[in-house]
PDB file of N, CA and C in Angstrom:
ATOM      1  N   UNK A   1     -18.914  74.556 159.917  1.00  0.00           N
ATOM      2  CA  UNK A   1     -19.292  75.159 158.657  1.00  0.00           C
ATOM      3  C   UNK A   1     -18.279  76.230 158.282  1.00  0.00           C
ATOM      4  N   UNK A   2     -18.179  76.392 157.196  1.00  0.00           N
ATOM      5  CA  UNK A   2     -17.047  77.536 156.786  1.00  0.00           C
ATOM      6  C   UNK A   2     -17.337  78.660 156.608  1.00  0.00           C
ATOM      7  N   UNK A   3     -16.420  79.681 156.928  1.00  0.00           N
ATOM      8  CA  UNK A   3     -16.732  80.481 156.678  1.00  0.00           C
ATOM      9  C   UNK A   3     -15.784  81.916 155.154  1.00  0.00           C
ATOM     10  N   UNK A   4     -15.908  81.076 154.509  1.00  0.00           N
ATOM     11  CA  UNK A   4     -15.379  81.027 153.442  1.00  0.00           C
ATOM     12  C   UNK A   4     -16.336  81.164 152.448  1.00  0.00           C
ATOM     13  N   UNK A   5     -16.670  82.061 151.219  1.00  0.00           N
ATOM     14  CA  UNK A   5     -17.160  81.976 149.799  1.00  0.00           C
ATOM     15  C   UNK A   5     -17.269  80.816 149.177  1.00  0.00           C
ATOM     16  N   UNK A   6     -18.781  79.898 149.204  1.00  0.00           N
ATOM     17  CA  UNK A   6     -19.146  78.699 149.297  1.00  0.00           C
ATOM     18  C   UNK A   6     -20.403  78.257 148.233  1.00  0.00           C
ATOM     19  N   UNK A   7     -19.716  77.270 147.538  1.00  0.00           N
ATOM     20  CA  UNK A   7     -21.415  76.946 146.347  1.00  0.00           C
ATOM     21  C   UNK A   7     -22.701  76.317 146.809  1.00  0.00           C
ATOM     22  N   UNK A   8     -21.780  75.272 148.021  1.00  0.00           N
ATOM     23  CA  UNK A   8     -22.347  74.602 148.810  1.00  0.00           C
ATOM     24  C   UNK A   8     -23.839  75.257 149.669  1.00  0.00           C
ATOM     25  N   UNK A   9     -24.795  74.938 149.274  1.00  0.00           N
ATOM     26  CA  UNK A   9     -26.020  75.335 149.679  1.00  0.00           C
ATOM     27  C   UNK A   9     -26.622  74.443 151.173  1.00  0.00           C
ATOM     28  N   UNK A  10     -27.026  74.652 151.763  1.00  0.00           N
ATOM     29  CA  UNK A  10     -27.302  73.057 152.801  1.00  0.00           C
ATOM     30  C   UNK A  10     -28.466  73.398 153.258  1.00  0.00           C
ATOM     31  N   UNK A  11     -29.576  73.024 153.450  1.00  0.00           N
ATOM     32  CA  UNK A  11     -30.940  72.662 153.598  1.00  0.00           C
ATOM     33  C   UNK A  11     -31.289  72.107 155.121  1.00  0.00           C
ATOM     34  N   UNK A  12     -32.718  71.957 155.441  1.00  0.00           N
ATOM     35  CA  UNK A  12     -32.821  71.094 156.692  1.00  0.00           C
ATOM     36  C   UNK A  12     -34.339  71.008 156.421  1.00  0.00           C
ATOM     37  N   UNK A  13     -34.982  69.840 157.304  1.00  0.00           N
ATOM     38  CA  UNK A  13     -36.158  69.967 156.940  1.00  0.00           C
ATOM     39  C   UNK A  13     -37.384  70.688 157.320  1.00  0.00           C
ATOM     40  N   UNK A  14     -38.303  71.274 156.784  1.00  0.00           N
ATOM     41  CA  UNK A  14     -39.012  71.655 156.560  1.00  0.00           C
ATOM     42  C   UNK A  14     -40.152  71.860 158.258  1.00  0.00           C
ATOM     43  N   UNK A  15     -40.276  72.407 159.331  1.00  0.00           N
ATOM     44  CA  UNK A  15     -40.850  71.930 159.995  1.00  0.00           C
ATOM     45  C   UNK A  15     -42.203  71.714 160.665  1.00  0.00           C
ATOM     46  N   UNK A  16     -43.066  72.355 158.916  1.00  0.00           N
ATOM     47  CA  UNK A  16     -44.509  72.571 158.604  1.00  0.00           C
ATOM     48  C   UNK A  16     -44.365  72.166 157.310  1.00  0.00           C
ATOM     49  N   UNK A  17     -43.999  71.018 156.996  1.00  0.00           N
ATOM     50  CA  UNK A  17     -44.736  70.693 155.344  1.00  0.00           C
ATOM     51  C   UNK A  17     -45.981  70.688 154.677  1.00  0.00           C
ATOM     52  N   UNK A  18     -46.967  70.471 155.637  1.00  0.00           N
ATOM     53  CA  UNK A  18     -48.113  70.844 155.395  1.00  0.00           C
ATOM     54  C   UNK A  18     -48.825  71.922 154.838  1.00  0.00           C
ATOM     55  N   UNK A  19     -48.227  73.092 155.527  1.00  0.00           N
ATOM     56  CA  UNK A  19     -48.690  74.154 155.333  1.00  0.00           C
ATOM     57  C   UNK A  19     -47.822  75.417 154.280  1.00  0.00           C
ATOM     58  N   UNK A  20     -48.468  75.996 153.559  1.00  0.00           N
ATOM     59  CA  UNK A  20     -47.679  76.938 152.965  1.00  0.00           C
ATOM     60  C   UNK A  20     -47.766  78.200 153.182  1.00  0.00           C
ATOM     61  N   UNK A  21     -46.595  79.011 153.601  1.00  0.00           N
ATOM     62  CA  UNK A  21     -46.002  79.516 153.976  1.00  0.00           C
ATOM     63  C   UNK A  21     -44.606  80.419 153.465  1.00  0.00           C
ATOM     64  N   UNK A  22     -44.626  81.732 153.371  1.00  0.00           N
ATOM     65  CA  UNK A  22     -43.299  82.093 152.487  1.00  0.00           C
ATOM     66  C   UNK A  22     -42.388  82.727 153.366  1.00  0.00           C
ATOM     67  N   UNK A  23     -41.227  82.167 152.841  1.00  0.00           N
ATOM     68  CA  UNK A  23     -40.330  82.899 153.447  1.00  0.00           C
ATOM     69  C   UNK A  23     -39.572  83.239 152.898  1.00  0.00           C
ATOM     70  N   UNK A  24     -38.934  84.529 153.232  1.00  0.00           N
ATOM     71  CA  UNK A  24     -38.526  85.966 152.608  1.00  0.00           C
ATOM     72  C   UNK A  24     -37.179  86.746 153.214  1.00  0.00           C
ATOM     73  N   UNK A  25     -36.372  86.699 152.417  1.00  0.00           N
ATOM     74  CA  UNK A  25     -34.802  87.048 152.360  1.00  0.00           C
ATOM     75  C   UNK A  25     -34.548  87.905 151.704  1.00  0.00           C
ATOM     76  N   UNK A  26     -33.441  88.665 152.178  1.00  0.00           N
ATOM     77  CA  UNK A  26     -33.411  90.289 151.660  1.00  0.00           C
ATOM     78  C   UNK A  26     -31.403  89.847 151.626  1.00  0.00           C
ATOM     79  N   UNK A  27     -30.641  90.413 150.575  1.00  0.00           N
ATOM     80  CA  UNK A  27     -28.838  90.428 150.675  1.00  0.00           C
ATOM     81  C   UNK A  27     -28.589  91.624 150.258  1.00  0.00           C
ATOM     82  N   UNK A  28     -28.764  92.585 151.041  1.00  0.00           N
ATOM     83  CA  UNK A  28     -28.538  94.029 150.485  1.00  0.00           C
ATOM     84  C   UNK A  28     -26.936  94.303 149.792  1.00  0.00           C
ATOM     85  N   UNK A  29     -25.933  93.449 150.524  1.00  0.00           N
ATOM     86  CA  UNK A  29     -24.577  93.592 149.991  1.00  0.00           C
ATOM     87  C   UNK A  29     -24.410  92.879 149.015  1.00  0.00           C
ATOM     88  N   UNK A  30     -24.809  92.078 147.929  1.00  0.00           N
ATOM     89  CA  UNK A  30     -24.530  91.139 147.075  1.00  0.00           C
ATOM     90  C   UNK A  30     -23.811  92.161 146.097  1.00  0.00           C
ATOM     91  N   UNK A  31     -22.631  91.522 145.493  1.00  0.00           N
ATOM     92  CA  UNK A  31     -21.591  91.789 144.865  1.00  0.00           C
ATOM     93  C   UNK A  31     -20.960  90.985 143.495  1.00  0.00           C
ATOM     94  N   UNK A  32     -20.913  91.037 142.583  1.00  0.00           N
ATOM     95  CA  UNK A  32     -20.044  90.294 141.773  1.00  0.00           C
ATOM     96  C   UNK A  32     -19.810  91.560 140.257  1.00  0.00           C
ATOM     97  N   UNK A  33     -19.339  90.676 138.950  1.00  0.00           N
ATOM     98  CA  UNK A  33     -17.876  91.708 138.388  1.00  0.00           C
ATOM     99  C   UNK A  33     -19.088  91.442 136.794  1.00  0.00           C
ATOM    100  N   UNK A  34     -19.001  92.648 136.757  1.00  0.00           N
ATOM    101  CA  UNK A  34     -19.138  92.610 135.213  1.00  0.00           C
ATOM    102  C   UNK A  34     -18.055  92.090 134.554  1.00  0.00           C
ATOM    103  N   UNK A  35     -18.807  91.183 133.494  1.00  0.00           N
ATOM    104  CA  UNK A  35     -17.794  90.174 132.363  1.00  0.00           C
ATOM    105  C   UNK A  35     -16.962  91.336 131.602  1.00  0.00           C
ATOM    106  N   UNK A  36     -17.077  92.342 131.420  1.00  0.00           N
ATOM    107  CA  UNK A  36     -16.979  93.094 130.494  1.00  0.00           C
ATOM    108  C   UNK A  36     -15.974  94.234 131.028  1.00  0.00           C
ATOM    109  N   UNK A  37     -16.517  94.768 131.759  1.00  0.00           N
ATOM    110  CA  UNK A  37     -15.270  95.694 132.283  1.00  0.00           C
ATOM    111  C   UNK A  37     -14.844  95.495 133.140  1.00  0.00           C
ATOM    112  N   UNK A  38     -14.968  94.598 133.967  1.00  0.00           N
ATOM    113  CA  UNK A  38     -13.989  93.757 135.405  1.00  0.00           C
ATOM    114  C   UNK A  38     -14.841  94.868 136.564  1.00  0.00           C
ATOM    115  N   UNK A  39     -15.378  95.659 136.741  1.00  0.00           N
ATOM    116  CA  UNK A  39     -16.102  96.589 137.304  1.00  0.00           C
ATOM    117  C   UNK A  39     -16.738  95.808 138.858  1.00  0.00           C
ATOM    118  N   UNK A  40     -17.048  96.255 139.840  1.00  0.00           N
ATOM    119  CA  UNK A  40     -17.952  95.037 140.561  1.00  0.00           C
ATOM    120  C   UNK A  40     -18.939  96.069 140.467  1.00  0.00           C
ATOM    121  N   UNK A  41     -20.464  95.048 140.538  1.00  0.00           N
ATOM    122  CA  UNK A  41     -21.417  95.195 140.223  1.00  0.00           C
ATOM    123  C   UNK A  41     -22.279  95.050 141.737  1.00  0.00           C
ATOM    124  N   UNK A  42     -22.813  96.057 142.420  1.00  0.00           N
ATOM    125  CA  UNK A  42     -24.077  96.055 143.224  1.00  0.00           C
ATOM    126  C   UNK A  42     -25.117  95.558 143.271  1.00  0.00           C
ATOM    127  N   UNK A  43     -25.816  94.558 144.138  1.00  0.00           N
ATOM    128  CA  UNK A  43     -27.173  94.466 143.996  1.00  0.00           C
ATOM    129  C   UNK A  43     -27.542  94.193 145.299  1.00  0.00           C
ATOM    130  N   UNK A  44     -29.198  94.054 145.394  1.00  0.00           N
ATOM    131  CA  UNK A  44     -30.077  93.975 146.512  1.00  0.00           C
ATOM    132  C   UNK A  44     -30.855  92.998 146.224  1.00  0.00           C
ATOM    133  N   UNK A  45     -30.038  91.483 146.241  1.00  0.00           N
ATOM    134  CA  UNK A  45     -31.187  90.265 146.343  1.00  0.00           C
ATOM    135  C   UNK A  45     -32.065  90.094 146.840  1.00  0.00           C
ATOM    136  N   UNK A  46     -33.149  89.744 146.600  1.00  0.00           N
ATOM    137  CA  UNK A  46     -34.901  89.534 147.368  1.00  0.00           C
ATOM    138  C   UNK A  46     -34.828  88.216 146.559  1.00  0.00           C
ATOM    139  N   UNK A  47     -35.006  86.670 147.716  1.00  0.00           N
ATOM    140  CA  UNK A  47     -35.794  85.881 147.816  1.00  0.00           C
ATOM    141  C   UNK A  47     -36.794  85.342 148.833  1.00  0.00           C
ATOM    142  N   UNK A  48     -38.380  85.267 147.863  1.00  0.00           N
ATOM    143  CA  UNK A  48     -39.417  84.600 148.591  1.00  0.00           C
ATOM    144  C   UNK A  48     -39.346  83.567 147.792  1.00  0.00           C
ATOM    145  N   UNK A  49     -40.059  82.420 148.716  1.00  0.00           N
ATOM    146  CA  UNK A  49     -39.999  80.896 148.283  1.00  0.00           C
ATOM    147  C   UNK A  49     -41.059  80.440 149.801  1.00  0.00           C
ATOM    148  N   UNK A  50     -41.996  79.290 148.785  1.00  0.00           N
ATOM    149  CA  UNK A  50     -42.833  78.611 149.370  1.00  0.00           C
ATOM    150  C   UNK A  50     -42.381  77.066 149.769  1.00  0.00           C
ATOM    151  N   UNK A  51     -41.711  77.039 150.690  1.00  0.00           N
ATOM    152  CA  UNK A  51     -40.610  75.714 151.016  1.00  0.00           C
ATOM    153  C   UNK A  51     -41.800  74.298 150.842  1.00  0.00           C
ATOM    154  N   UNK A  52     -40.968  73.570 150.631  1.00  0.00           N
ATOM    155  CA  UNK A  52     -41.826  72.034 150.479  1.00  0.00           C
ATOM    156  C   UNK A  52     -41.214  71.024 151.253  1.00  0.00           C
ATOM    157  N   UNK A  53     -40.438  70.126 151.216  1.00  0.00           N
ATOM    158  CA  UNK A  53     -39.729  69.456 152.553  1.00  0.00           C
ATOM    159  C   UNK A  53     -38.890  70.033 152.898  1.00  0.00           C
ATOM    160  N   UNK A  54     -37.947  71.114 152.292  1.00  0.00           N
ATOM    161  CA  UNK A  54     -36.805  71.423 152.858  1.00  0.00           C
ATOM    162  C   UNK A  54     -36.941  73.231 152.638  1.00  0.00           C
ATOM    163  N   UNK A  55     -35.678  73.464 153.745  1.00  0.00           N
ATOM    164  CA  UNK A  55     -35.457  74.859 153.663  1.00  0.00           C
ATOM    165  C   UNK A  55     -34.042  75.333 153.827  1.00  0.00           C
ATOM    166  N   UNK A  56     -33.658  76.640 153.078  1.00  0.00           N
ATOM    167  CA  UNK A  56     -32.367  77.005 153.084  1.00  0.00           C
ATOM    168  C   UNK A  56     -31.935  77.152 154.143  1.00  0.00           C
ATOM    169  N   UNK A  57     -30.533  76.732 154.725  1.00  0.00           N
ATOM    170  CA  UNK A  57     -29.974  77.142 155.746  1.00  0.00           C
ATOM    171  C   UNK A  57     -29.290  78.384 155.432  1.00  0.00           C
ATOM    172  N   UNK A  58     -29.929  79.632 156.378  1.00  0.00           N
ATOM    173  CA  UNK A  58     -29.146  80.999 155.903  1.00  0.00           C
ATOM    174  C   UNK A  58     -27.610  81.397 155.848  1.00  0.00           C
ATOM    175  N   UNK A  59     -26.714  80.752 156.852  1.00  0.00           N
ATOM    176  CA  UNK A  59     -25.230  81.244 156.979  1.00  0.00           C
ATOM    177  C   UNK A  59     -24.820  80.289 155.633  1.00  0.00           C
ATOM    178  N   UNK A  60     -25.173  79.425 155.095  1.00  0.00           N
ATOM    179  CA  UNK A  60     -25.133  78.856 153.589  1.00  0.00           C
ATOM    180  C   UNK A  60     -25.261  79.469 152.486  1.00  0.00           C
ATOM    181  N   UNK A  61     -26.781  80.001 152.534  1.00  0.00           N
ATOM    182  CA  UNK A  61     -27.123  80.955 152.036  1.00  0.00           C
ATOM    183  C   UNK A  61     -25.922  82.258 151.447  1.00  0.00           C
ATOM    184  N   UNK A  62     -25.842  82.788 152.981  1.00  0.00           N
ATOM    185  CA  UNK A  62     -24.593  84.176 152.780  1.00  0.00           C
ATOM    186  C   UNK A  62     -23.663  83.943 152.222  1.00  0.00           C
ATOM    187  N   UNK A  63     -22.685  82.251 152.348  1.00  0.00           N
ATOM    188  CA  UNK A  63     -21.472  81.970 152.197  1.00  0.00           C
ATOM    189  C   UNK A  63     -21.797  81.568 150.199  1.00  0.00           C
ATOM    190  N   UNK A  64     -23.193  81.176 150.061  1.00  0.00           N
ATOM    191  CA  UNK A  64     -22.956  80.872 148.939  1.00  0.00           C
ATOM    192  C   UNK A  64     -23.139  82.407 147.920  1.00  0.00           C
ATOM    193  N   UNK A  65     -23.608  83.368 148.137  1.00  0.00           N
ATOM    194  CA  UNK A  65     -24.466  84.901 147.446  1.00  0.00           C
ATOM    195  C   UNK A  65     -22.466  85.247 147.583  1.00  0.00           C
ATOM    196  N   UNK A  66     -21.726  85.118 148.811  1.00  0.00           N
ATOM    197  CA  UNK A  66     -20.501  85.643 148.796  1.00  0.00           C
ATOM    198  C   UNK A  66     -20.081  85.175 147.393  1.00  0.00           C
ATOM    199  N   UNK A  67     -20.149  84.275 146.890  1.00  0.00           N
ATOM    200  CA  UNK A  67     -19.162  83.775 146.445  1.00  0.00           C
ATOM    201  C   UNK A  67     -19.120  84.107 144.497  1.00  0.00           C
ATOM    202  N   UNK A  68     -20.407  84.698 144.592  1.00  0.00           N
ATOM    203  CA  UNK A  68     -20.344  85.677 143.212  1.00  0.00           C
ATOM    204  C   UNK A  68     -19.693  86.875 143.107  1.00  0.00           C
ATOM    205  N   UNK A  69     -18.577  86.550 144.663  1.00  0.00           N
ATOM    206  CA  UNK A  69     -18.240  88.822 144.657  1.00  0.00           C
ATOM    207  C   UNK A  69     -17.027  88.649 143.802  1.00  0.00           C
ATOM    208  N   UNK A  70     -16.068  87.325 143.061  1.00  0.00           N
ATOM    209  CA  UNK A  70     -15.214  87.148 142.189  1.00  0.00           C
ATOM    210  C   UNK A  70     -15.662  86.802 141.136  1.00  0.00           C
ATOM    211  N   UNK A  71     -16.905  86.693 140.251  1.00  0.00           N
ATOM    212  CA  UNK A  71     -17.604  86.046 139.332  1.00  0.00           C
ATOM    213  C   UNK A  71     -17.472  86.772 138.298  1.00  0.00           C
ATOM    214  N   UNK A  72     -17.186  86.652 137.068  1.00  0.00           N
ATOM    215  CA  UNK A  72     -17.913  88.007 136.126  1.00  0.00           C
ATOM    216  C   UNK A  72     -19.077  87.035 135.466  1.00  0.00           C
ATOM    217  N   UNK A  73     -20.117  87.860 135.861  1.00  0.00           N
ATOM    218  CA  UNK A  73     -21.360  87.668 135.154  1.00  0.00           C
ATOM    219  C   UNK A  73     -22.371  88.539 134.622  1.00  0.00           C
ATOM    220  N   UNK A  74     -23.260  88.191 133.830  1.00  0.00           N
ATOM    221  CA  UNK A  74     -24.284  89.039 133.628  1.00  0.00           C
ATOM    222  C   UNK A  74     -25.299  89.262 134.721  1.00  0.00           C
ATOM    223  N   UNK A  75     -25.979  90.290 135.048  1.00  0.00           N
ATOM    224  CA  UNK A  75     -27.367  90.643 135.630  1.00  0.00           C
ATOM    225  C   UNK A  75     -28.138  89.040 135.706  1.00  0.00           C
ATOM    226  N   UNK A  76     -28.563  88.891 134.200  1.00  0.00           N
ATOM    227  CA  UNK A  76     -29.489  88.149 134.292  1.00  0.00           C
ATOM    228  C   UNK A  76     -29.188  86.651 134.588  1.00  0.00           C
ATOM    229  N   UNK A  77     -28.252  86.589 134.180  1.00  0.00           N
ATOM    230  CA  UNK A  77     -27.302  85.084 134.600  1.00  0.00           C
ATOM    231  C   UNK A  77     -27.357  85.005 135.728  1.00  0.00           C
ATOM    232  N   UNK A  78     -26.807  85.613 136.589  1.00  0.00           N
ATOM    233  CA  UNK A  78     -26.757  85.644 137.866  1.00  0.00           C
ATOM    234  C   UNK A  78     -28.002  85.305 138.638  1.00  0.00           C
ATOM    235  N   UNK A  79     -28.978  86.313 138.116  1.00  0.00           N
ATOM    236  CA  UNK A  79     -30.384  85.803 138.802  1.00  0.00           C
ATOM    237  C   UNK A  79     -31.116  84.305 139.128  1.00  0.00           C
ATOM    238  N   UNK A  80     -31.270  84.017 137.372  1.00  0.00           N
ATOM    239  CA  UNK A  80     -31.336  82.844 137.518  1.00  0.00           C
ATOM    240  C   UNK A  80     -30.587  81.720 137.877  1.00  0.00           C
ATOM    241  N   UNK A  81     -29.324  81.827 137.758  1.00  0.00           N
ATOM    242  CA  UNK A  81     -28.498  80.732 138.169  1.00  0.00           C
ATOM    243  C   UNK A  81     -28.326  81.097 139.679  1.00  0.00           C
ATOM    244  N   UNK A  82     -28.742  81.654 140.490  1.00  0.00           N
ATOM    245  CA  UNK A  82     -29.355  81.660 141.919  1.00  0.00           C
ATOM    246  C   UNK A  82     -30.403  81.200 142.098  1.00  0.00           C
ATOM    247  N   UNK A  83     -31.641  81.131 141.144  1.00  0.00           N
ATOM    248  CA  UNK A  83     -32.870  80.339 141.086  1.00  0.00           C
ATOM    249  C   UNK A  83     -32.765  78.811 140.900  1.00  0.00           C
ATOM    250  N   UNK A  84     -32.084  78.679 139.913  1.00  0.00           N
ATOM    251  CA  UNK A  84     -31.201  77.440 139.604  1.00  0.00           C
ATOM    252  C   UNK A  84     -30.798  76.645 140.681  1.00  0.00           C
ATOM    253  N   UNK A  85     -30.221  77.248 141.486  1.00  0.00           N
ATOM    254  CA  UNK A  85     -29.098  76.380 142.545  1.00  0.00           C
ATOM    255  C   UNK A  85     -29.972  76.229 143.646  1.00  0.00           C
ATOM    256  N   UNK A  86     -30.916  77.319 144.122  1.00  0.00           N
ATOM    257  CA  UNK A  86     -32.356  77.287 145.282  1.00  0.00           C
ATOM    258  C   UNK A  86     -33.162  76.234 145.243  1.00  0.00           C
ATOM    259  N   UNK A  87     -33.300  76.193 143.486  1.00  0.00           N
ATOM    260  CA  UNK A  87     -34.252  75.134 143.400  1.00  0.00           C
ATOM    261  C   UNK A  87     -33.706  73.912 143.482  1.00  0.00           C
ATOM    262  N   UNK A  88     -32.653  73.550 142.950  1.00  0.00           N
ATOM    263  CA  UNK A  88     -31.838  71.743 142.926  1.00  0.00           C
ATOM    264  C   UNK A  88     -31.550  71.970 144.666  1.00  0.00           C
ATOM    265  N   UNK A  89     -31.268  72.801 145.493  1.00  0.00           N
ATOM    266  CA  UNK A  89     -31.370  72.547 146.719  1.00  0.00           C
ATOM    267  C   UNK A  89     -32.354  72.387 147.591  1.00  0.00           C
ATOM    268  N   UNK A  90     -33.650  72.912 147.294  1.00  0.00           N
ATOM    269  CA  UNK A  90     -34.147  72.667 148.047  1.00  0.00           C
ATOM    270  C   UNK A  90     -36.130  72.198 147.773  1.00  0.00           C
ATOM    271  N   UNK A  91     -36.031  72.436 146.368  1.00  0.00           N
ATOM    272  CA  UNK A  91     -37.101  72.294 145.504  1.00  0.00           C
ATOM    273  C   UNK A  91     -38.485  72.545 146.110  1.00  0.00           C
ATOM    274  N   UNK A  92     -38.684  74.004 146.217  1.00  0.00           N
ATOM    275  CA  UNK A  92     -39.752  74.680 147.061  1.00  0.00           C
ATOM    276  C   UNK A  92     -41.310  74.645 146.336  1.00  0.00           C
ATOM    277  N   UNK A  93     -42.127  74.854 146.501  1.00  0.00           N
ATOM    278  CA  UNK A  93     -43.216  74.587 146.276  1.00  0.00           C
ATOM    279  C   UNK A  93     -43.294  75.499 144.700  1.00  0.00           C
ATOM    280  N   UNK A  94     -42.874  76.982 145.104  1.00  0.00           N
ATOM    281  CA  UNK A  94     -42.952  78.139 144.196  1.00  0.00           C
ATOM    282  C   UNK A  94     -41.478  79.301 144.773  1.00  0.00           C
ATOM    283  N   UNK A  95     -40.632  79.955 143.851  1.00  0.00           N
ATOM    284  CA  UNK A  95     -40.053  81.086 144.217  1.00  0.00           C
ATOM    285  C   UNK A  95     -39.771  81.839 143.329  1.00  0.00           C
ATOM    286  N   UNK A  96     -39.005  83.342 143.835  1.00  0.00           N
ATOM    287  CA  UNK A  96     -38.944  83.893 143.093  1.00  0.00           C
ATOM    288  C   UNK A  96     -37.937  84.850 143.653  1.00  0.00           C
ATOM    289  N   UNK A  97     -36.731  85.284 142.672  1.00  0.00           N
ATOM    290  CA  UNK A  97     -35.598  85.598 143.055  1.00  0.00           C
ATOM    291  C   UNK A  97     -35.686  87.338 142.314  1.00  0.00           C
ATOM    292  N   UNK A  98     -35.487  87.969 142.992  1.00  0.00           N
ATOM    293  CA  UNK A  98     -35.461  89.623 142.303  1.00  0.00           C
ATOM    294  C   UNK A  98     -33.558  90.470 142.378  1.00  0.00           C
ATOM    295  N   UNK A  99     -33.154  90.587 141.482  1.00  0.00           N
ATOM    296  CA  UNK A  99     -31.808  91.349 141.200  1.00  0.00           C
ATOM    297  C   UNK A  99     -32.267  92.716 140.936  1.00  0.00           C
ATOM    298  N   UNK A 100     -31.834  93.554 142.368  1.00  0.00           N
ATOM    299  CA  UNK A 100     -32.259  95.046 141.669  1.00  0.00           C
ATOM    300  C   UNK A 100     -30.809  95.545 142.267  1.00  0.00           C
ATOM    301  N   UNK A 101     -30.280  95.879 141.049  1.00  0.00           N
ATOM    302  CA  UNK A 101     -29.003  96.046 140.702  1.00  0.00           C
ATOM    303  C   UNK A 101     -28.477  97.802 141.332  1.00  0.00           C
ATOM    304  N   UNK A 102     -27.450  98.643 141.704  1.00  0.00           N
ATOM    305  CA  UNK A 102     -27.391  99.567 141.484  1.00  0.00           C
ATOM    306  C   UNK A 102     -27.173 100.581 140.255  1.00  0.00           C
ATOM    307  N   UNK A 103     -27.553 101.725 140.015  1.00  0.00           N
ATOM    308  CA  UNK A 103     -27.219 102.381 139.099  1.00  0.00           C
ATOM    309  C   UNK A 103     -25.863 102.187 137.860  1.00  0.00           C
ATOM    310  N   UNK A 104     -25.916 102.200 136.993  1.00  0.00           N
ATOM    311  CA  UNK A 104     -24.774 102.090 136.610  1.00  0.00           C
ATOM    312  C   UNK A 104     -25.075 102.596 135.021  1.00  0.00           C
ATOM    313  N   UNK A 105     -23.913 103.487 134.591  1.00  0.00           N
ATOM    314  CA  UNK A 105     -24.063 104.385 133.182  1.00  0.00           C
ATOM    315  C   UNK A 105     -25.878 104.579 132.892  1.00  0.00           C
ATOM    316  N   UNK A 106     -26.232 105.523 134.671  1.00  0.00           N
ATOM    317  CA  UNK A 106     -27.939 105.683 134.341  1.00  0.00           C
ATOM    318  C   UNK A 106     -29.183 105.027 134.118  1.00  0.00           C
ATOM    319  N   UNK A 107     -27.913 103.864 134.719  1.00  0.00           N
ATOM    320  CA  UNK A 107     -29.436 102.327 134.003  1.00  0.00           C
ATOM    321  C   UNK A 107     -29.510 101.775 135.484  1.00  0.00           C
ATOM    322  N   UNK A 108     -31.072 102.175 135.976  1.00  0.00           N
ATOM    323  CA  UNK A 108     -30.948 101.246 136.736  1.00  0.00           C
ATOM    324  C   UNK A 108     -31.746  99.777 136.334  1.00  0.00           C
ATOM    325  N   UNK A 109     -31.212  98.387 136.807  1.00  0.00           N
ATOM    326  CA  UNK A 109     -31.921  97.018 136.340  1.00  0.00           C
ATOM    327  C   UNK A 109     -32.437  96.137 137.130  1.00  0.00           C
ATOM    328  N   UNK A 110     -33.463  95.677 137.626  1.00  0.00           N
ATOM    329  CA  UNK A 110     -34.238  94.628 138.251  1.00  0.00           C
ATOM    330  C   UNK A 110     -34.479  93.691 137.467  1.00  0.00           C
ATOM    331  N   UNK A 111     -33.766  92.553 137.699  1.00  0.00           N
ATOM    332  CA  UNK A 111     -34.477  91.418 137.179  1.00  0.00           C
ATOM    333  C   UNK A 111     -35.399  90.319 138.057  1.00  0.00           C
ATOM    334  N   UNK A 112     -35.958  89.530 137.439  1.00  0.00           N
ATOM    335  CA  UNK A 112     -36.892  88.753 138.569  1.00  0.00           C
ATOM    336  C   UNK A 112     -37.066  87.194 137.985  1.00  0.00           C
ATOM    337  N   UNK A 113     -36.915  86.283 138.112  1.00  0.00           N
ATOM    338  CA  UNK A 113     -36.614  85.033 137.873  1.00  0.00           C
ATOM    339  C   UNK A 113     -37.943  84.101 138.762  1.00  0.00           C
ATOM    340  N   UNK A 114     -38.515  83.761 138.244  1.00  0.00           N
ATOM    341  CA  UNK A 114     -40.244  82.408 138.700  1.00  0.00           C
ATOM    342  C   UNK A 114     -39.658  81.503 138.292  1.00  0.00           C
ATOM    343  N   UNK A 115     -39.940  80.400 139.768  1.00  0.00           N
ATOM    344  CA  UNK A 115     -40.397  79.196 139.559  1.00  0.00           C
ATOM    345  C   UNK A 115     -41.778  78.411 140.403  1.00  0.00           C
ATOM    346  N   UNK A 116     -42.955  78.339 139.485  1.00  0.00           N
ATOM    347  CA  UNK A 116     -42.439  77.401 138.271  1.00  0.00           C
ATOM    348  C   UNK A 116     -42.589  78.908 137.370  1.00  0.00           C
ATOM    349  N   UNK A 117     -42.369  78.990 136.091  1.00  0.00           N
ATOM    350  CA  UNK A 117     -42.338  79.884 135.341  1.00  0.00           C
ATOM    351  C   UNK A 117     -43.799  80.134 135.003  1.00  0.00           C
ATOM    352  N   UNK A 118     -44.435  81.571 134.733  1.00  0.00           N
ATOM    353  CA  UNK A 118     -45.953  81.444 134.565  1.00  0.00           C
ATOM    354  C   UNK A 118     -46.304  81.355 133.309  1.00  0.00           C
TER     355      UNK A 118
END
């Protein structure tokens, strides 16, 4: 596996499908660039997700969250298009992805992204 800044998500199966169950991920270093002033941007990813056959493989996980630290994006883009890519990988029962961003010109921003949406 690489260890290289990666889109590549990789999964395995599930080894309680039956039962539901959440599991809960914290990326305190997540990094990528405001579109706007080339700036890099701080955040503290939180995902919970109720897995269904499959589940994220974490060093995947890391290699793929790395790979927004060259990105310029928005806050909210970002969020969801991490919800986005969780879900075509691994299509969990229910999740939910939280961007709580650091300070910046006094603003601080949390965003939070559901699926399925309520």
């Amino acid at each position: 596996m690489s260890t290289r800044p990666n889109k590549q998500l990789e999964t395995f199966p599930n080894p309680h499908p039956a039962r539901d169950y959440e599991i809960s991920m914290e990326c305190p270093e997540f990094t990528c660039v405001c579109p706007r002033t080339g700036q890099p941007d701080f955040a503290n990813i939180h995902i919970r997700y109720i897995p269904d056959q499959r589940c994220v493989e974490l060093k995947s996980l890391k290699l793929y969250l790395w790979s927004f630290r060259d990105q310029g994006a928005f806050h909210e883009d970002v969020v969801n298009r991490i919800l986005d890519d969780l879900i075509e990988a691994c299509q969990p029962r229910k999740m939910t992805v939280i961007g709580d961003f650091n300070i910046r010109g006094g603003i601080h921003t949390m965003i939070t992204a559901n699926y399925p949406s309520p």
